[in-house]
Each structure stands twice: as C-alpha cells, then as structure tokens.
PDB file of N, CA and C in Angstrom:
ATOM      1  N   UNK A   1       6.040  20.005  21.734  1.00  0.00           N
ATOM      2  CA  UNK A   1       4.758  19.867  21.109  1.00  0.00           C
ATOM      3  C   UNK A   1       4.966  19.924  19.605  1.00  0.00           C
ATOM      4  N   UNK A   2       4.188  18.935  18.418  1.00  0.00           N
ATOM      5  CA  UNK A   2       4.469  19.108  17.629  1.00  0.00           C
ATOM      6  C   UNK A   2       3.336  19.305  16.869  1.00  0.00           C
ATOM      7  N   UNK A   3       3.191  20.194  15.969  1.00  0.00           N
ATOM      8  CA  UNK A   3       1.830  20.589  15.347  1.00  0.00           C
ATOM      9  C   UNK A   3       2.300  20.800  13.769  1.00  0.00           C
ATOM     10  N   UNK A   4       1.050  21.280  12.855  1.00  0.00           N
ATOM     11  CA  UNK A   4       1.366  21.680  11.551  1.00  0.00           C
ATOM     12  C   UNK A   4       1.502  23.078  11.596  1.00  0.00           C
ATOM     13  N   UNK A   5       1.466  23.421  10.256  1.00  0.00           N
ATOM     14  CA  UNK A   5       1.698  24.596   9.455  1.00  0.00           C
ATOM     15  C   UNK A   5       0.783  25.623  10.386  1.00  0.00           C
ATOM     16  N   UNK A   6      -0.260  25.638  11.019  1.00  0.00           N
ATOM     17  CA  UNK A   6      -1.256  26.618  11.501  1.00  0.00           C
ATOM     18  C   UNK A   6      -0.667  26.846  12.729  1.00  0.00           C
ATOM     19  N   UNK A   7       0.479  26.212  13.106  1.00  0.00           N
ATOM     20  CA  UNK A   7       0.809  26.398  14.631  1.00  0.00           C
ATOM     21  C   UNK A   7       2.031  27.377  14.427  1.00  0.00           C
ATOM     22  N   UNK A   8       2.634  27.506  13.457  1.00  0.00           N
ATOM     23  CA  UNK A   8       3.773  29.068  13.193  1.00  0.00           C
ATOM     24  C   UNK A   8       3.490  29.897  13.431  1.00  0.00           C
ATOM     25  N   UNK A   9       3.890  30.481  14.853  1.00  0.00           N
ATOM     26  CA  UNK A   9       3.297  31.971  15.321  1.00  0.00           C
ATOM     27  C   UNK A   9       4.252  31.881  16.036  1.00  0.00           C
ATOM     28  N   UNK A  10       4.929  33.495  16.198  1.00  0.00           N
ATOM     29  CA  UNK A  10       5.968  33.501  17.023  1.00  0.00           C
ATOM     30  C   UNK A  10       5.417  33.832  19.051  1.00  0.00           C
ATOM     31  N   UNK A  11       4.014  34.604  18.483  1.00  0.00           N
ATOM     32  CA  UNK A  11       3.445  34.743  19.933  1.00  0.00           C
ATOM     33  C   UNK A  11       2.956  33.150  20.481  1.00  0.00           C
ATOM     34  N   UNK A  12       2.284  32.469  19.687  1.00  0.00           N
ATOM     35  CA  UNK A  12       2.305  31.288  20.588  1.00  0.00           C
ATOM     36  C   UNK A  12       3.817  30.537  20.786  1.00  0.00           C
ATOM     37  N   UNK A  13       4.597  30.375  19.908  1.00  0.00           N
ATOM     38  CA  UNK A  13       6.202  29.914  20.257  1.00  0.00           C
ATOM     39  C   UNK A  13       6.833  30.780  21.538  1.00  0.00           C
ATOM     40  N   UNK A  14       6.448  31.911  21.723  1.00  0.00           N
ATOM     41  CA  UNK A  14       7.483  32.536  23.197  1.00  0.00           C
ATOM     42  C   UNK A  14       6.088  32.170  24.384  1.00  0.00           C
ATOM     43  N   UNK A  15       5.527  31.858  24.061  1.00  0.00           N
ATOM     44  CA  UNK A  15       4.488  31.695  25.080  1.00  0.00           C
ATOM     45  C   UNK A  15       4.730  30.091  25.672  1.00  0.00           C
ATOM     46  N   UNK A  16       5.094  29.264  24.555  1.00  0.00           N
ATOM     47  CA  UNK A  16       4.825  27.657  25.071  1.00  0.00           C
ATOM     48  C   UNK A  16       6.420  27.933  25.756  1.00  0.00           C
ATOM     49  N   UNK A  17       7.819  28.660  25.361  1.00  0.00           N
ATOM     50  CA  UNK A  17       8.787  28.515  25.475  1.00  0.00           C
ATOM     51  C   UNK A  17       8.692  29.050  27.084  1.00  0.00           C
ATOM     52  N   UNK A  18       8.047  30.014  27.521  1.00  0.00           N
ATOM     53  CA  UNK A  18       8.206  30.681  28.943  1.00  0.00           C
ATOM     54  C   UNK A  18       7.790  29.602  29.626  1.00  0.00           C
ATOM     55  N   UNK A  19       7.120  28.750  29.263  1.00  0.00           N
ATOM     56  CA  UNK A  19       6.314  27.141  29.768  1.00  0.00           C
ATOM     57  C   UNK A  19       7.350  25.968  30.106  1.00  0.00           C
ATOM     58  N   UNK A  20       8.281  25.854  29.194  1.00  0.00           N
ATOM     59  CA  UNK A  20       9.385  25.019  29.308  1.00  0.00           C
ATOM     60  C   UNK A  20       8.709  23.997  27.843  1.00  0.00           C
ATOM     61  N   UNK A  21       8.442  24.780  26.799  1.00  0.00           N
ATOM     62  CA  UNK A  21       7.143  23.423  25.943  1.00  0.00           C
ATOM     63  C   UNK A  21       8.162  24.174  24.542  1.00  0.00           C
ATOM     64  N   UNK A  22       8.795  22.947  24.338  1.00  0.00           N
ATOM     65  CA  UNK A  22       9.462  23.002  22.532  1.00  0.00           C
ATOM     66  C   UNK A  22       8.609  22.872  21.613  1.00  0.00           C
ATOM     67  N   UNK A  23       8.020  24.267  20.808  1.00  0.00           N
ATOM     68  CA  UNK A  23       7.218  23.637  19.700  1.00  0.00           C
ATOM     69  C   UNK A  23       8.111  22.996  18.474  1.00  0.00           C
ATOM     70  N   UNK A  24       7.557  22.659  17.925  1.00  0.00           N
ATOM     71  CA  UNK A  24       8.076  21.835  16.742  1.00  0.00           C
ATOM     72  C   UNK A  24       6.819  22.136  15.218  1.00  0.00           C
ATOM     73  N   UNK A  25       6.906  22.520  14.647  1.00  0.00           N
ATOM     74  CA  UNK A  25       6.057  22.972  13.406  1.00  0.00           C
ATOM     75  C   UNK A  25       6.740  23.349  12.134  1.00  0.00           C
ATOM     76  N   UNK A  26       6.441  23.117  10.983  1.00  0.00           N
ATOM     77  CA  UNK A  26       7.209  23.468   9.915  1.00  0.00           C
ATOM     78  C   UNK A  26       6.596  25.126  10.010  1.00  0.00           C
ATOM     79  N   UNK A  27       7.604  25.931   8.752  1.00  0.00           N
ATOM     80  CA  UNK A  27       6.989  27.593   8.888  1.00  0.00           C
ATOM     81  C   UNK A  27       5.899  27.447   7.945  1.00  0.00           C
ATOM     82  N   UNK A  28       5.440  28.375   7.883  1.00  0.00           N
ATOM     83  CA  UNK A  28       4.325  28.740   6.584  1.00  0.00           C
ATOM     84  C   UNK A  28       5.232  29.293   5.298  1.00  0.00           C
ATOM     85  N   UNK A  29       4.883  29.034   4.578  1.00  0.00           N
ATOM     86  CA  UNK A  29       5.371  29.709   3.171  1.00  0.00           C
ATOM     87  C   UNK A  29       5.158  31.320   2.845  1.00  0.00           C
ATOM     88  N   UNK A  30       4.483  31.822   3.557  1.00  0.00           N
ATOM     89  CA  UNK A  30       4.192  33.664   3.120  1.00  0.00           C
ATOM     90  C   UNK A  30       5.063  33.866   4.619  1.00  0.00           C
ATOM     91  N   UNK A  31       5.975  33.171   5.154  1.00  0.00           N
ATOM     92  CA  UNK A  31       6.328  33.505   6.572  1.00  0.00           C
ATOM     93  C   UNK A  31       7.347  34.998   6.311  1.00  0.00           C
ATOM     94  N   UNK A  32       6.670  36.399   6.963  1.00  0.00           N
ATOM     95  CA  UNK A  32       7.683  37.548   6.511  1.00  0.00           C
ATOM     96  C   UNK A  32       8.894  37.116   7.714  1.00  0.00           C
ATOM     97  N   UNK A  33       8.799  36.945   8.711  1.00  0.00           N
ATOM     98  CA  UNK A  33      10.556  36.783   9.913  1.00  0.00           C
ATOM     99  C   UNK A  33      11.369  35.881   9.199  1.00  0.00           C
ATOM    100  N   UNK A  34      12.151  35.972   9.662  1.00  0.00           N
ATOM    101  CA  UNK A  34      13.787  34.986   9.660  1.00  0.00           C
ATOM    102  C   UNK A  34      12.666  33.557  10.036  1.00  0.00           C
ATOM    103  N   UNK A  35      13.034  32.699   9.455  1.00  0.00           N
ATOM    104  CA  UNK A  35      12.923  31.214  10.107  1.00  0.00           C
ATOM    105  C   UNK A  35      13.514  30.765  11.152  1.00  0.00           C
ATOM    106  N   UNK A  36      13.291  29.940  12.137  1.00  0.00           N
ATOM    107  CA  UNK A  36      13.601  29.898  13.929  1.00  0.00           C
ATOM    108  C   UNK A  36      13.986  28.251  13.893  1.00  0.00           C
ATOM    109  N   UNK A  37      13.476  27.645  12.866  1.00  0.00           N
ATOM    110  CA  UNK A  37      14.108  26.177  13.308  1.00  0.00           C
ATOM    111  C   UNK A  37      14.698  25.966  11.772  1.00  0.00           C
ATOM    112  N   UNK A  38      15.603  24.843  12.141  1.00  0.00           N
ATOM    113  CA  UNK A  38      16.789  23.800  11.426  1.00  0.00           C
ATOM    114  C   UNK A  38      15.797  22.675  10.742  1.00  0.00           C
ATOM    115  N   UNK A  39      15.976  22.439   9.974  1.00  0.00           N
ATOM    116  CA  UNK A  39      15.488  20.920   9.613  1.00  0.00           C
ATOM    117  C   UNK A  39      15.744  19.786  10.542  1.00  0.00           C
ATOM    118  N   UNK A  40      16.433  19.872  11.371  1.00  0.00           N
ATOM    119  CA  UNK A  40      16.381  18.643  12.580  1.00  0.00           C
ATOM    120  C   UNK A  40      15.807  18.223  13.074  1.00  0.00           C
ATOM    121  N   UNK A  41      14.990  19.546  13.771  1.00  0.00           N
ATOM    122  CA  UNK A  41      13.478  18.958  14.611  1.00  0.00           C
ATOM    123  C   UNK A  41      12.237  19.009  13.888  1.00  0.00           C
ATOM    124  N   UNK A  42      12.679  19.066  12.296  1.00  0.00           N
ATOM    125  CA  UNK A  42      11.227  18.929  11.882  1.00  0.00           C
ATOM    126  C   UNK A  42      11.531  17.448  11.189  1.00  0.00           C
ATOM    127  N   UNK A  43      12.550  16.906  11.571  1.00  0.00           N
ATOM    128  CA  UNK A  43      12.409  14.943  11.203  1.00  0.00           C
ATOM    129  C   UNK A  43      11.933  14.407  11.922  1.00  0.00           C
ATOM    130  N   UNK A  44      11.297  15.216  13.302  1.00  0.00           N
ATOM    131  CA  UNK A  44      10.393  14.166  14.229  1.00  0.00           C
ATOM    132  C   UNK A  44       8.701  14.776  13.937  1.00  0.00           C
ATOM    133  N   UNK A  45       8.232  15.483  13.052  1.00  0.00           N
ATOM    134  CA  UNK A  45       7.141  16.409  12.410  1.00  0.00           C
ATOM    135  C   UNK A  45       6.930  15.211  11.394  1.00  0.00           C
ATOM    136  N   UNK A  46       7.682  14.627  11.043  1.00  0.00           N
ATOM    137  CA  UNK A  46       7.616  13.818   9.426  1.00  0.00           C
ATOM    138  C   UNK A  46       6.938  12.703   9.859  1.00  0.00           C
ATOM    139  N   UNK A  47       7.698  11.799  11.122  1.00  0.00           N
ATOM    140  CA  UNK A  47       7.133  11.166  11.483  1.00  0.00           C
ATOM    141  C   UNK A  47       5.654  11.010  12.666  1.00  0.00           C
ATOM    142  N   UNK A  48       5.263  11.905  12.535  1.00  0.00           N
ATOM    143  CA  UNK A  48       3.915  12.113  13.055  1.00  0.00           C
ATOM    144  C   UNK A  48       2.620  11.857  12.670  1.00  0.00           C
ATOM    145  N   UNK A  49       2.900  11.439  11.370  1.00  0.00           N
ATOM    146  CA  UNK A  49       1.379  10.498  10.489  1.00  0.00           C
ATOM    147  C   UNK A  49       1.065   9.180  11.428  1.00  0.00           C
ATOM    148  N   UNK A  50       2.421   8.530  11.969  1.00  0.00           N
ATOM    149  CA  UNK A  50       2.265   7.211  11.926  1.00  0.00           C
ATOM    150  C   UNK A  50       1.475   7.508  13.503  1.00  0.00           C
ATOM    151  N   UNK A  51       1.565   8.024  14.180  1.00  0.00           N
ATOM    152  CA  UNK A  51       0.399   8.534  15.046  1.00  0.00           C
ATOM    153  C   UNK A  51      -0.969   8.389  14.614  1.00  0.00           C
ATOM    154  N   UNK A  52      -1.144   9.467  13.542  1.00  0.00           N
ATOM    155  CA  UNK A  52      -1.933   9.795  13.288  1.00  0.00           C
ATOM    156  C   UNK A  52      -3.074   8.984  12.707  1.00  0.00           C
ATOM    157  N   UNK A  53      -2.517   8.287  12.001  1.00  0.00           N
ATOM    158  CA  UNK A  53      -2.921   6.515  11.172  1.00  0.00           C
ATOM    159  C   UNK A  53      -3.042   6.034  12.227  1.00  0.00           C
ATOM    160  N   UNK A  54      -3.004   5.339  13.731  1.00  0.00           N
ATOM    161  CA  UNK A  54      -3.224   4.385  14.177  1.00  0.00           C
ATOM    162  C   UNK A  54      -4.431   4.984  15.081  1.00  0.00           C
ATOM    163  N   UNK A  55      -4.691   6.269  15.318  1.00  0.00           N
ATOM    164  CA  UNK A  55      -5.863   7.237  15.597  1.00  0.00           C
ATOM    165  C   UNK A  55      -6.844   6.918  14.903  1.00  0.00           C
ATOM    166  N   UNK A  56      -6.965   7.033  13.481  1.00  0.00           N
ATOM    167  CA  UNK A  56      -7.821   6.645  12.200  1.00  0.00           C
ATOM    168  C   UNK A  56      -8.267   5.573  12.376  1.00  0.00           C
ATOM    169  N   UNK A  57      -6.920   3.895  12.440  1.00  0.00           N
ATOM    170  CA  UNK A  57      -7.883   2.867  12.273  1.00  0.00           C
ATOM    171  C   UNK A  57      -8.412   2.308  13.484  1.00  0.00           C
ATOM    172  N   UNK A  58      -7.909   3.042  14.549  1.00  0.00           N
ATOM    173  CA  UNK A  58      -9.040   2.202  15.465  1.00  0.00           C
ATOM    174  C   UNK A  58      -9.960   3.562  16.038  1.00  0.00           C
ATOM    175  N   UNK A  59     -10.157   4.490  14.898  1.00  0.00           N
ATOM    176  CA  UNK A  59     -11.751   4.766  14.664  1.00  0.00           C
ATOM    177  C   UNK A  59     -12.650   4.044  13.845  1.00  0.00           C
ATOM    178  N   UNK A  60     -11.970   3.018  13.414  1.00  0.00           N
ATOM    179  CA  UNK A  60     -13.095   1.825  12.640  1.00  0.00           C
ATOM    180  C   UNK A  60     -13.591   0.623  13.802  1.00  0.00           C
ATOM    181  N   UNK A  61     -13.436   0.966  15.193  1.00  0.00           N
ATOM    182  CA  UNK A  61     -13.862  -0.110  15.889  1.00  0.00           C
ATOM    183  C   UNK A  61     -14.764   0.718  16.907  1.00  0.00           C
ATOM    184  N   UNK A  62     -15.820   0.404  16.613  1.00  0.00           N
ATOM    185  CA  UNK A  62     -17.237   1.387  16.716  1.00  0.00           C
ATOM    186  C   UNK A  62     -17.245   1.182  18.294  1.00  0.00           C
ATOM    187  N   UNK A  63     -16.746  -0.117  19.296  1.00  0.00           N
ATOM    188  CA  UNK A  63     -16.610   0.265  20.212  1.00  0.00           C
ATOM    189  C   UNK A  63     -15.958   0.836  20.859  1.00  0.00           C
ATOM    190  N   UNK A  64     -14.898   1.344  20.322  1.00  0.00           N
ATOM    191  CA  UNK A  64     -13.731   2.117  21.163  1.00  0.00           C
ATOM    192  C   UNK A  64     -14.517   3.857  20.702  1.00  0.00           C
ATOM    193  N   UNK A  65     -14.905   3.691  20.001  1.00  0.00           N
ATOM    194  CA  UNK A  65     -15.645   5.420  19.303  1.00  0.00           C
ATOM    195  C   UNK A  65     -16.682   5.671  20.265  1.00  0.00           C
ATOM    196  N   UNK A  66     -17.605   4.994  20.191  1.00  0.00           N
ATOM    197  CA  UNK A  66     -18.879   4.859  21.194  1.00  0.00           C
ATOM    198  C   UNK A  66     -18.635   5.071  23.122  1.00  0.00           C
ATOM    199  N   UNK A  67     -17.364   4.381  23.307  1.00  0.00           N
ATOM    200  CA  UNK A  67     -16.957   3.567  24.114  1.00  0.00           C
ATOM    201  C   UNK A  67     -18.428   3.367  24.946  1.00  0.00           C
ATOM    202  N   UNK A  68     -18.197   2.096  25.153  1.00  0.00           N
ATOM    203  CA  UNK A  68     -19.876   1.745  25.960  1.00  0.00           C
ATOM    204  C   UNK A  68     -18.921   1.619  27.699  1.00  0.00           C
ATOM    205  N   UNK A  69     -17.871   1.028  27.606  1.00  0.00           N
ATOM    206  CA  UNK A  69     -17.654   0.761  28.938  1.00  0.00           C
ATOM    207  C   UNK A  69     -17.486   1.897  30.133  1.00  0.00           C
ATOM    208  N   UNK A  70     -17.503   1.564  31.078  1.00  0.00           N
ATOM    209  CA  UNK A  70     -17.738   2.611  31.918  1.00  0.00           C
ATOM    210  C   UNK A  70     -16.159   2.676  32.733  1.00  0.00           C
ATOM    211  N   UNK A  71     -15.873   1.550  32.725  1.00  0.00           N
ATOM    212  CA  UNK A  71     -14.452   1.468  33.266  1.00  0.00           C
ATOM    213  C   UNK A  71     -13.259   1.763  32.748  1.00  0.00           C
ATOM    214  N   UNK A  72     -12.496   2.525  32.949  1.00  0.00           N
ATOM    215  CA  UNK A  72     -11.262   2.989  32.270  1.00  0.00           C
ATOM    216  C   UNK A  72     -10.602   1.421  31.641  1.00  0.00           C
ATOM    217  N   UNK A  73     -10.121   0.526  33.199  1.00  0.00           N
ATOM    218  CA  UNK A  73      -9.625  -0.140  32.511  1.00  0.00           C
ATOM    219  C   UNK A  73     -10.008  -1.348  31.102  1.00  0.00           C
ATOM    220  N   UNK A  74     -11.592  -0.881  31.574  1.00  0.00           N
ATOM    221  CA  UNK A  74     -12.238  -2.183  30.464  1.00  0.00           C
ATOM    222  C   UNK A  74     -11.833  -1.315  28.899  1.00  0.00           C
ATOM    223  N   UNK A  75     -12.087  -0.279  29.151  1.00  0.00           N
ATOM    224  CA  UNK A  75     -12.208   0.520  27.958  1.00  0.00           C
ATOM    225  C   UNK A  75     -10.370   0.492  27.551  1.00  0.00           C
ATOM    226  N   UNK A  76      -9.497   0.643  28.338  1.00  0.00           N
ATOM    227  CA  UNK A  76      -8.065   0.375  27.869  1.00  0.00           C
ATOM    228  C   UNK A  76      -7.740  -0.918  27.233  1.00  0.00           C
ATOM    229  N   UNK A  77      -8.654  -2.023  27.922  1.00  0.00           N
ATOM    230  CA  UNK A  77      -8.117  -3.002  27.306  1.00  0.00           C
ATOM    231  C   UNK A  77      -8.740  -3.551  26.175  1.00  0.00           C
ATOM    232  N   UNK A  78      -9.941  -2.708  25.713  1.00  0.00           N
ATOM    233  CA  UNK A  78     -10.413  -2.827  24.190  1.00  0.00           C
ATOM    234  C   UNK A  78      -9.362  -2.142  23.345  1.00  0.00           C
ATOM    235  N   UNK A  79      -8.698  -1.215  23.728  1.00  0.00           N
ATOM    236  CA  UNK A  79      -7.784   0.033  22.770  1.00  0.00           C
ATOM    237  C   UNK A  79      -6.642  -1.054  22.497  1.00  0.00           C
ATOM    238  N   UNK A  80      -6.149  -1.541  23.678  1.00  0.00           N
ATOM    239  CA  UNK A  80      -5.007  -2.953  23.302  1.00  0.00           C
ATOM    240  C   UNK A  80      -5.475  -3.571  22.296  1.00  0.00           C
ATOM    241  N   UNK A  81      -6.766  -4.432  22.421  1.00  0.00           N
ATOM    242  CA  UNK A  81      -7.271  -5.468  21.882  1.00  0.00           C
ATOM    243  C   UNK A  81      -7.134  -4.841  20.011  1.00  0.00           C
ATOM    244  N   UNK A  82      -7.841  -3.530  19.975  1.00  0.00           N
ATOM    245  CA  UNK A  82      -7.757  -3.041  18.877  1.00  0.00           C
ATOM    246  C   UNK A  82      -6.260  -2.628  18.090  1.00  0.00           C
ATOM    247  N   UNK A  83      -5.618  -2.708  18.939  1.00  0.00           N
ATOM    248  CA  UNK A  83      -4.314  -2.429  18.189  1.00  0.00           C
ATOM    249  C   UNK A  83      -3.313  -3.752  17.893  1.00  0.00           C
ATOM    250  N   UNK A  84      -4.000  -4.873  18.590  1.00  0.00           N
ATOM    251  CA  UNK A  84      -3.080  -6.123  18.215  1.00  0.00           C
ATOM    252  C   UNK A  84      -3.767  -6.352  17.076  1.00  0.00           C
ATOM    253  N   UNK A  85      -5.577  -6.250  16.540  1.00  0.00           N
ATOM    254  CA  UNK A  85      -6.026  -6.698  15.557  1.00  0.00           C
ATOM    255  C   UNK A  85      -5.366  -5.742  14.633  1.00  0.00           C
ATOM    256  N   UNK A  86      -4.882  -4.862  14.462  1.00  0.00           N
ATOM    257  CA  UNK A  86      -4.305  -3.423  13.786  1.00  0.00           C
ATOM    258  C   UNK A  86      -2.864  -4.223  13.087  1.00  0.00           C
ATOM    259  N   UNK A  87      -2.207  -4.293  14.300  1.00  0.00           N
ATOM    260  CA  UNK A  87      -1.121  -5.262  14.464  1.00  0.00           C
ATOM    261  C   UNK A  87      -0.847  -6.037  13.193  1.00  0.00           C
ATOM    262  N   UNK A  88      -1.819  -7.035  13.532  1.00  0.00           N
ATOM    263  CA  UNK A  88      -1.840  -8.524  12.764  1.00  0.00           C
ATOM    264  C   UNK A  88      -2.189  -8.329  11.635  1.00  0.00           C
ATOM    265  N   UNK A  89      -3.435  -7.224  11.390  1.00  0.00           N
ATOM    266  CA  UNK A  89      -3.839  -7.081   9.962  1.00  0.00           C
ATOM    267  C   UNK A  89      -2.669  -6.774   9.052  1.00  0.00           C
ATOM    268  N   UNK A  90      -1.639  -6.140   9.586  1.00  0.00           N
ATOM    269  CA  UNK A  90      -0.712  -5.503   8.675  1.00  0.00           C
ATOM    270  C   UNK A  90       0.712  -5.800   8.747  1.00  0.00           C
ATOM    271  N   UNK A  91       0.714  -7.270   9.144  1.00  0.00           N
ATOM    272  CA  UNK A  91       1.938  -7.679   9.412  1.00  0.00           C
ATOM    273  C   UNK A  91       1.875  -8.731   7.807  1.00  0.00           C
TER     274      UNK A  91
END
C-alpha cells in the first residue's frame, strides 16, 4: 500500500504487516524513531501522481462523476472511452 506523509505510524505499519500488506510512505520530518525504510521503495511513492492525474482528468467528464449508467459494464466502457480521449489529448 502506498500512501503519503500522514500514513507514518509505526502502529498502523505492524498492523498492515501482521496482514501480509507492505506499506510504502515517506517518514514525517519531526519523526522521533529510527527510520524503517531505504529510499528504494519510496521510488515507487514518486511515481504515484501519475495515478493520481489520470483520477483528476477524467473527473472533467461529468459523466463518469455523475455516472448515469446503471450497468457496470456501460459505465466501464465510458471510463475506457475517457481515457483514450485523455490519451489522444496528450499525445
């Protein structure tokens, strides 16, 4: 699991770990413990905007926000539709 800065807690980290669940989070800066991770697994933290951005712009397609359809798959294949226009815009 990968989260931000608010997710550094060592009680939720032994809790997701008894789970079999790797958090991944940078530390906080006032952090008083030893630090628990390497810079390794926070190069997959870095890339987690680009998630995050494609969340954003197809919250600009008022039907996928709204969703009017009732059908999973109708409603999946607007989320496609919206990500090839996503796609193309930025190619």
């Amino acid at each position: 699991m990968i989260g931000d800065r608010a997710y550094d807690s060592d009680p939720l980290d032994t809790a997701l770990q008894e789970r079999g669940i790797e958090m991944i989070a940078p530390h906080r800066r006032n952090r008083k413990k030893p630090k628990t991770q390497d810079g390794r697994k926070l190069r997959r933290y870095k890339r987690r905007w680009k998630i995050e951005r494609l969340f954003a712009w197809l919250g600009n397609f008022r039907r996928l926000v709204v969703r009017y359809e009732r059908r999973a798959e109708n409603y999946l294949g607007f989320v496609r539709l919206g990500c090839i226009v996503i796609l193309l815009r930025y190619l």
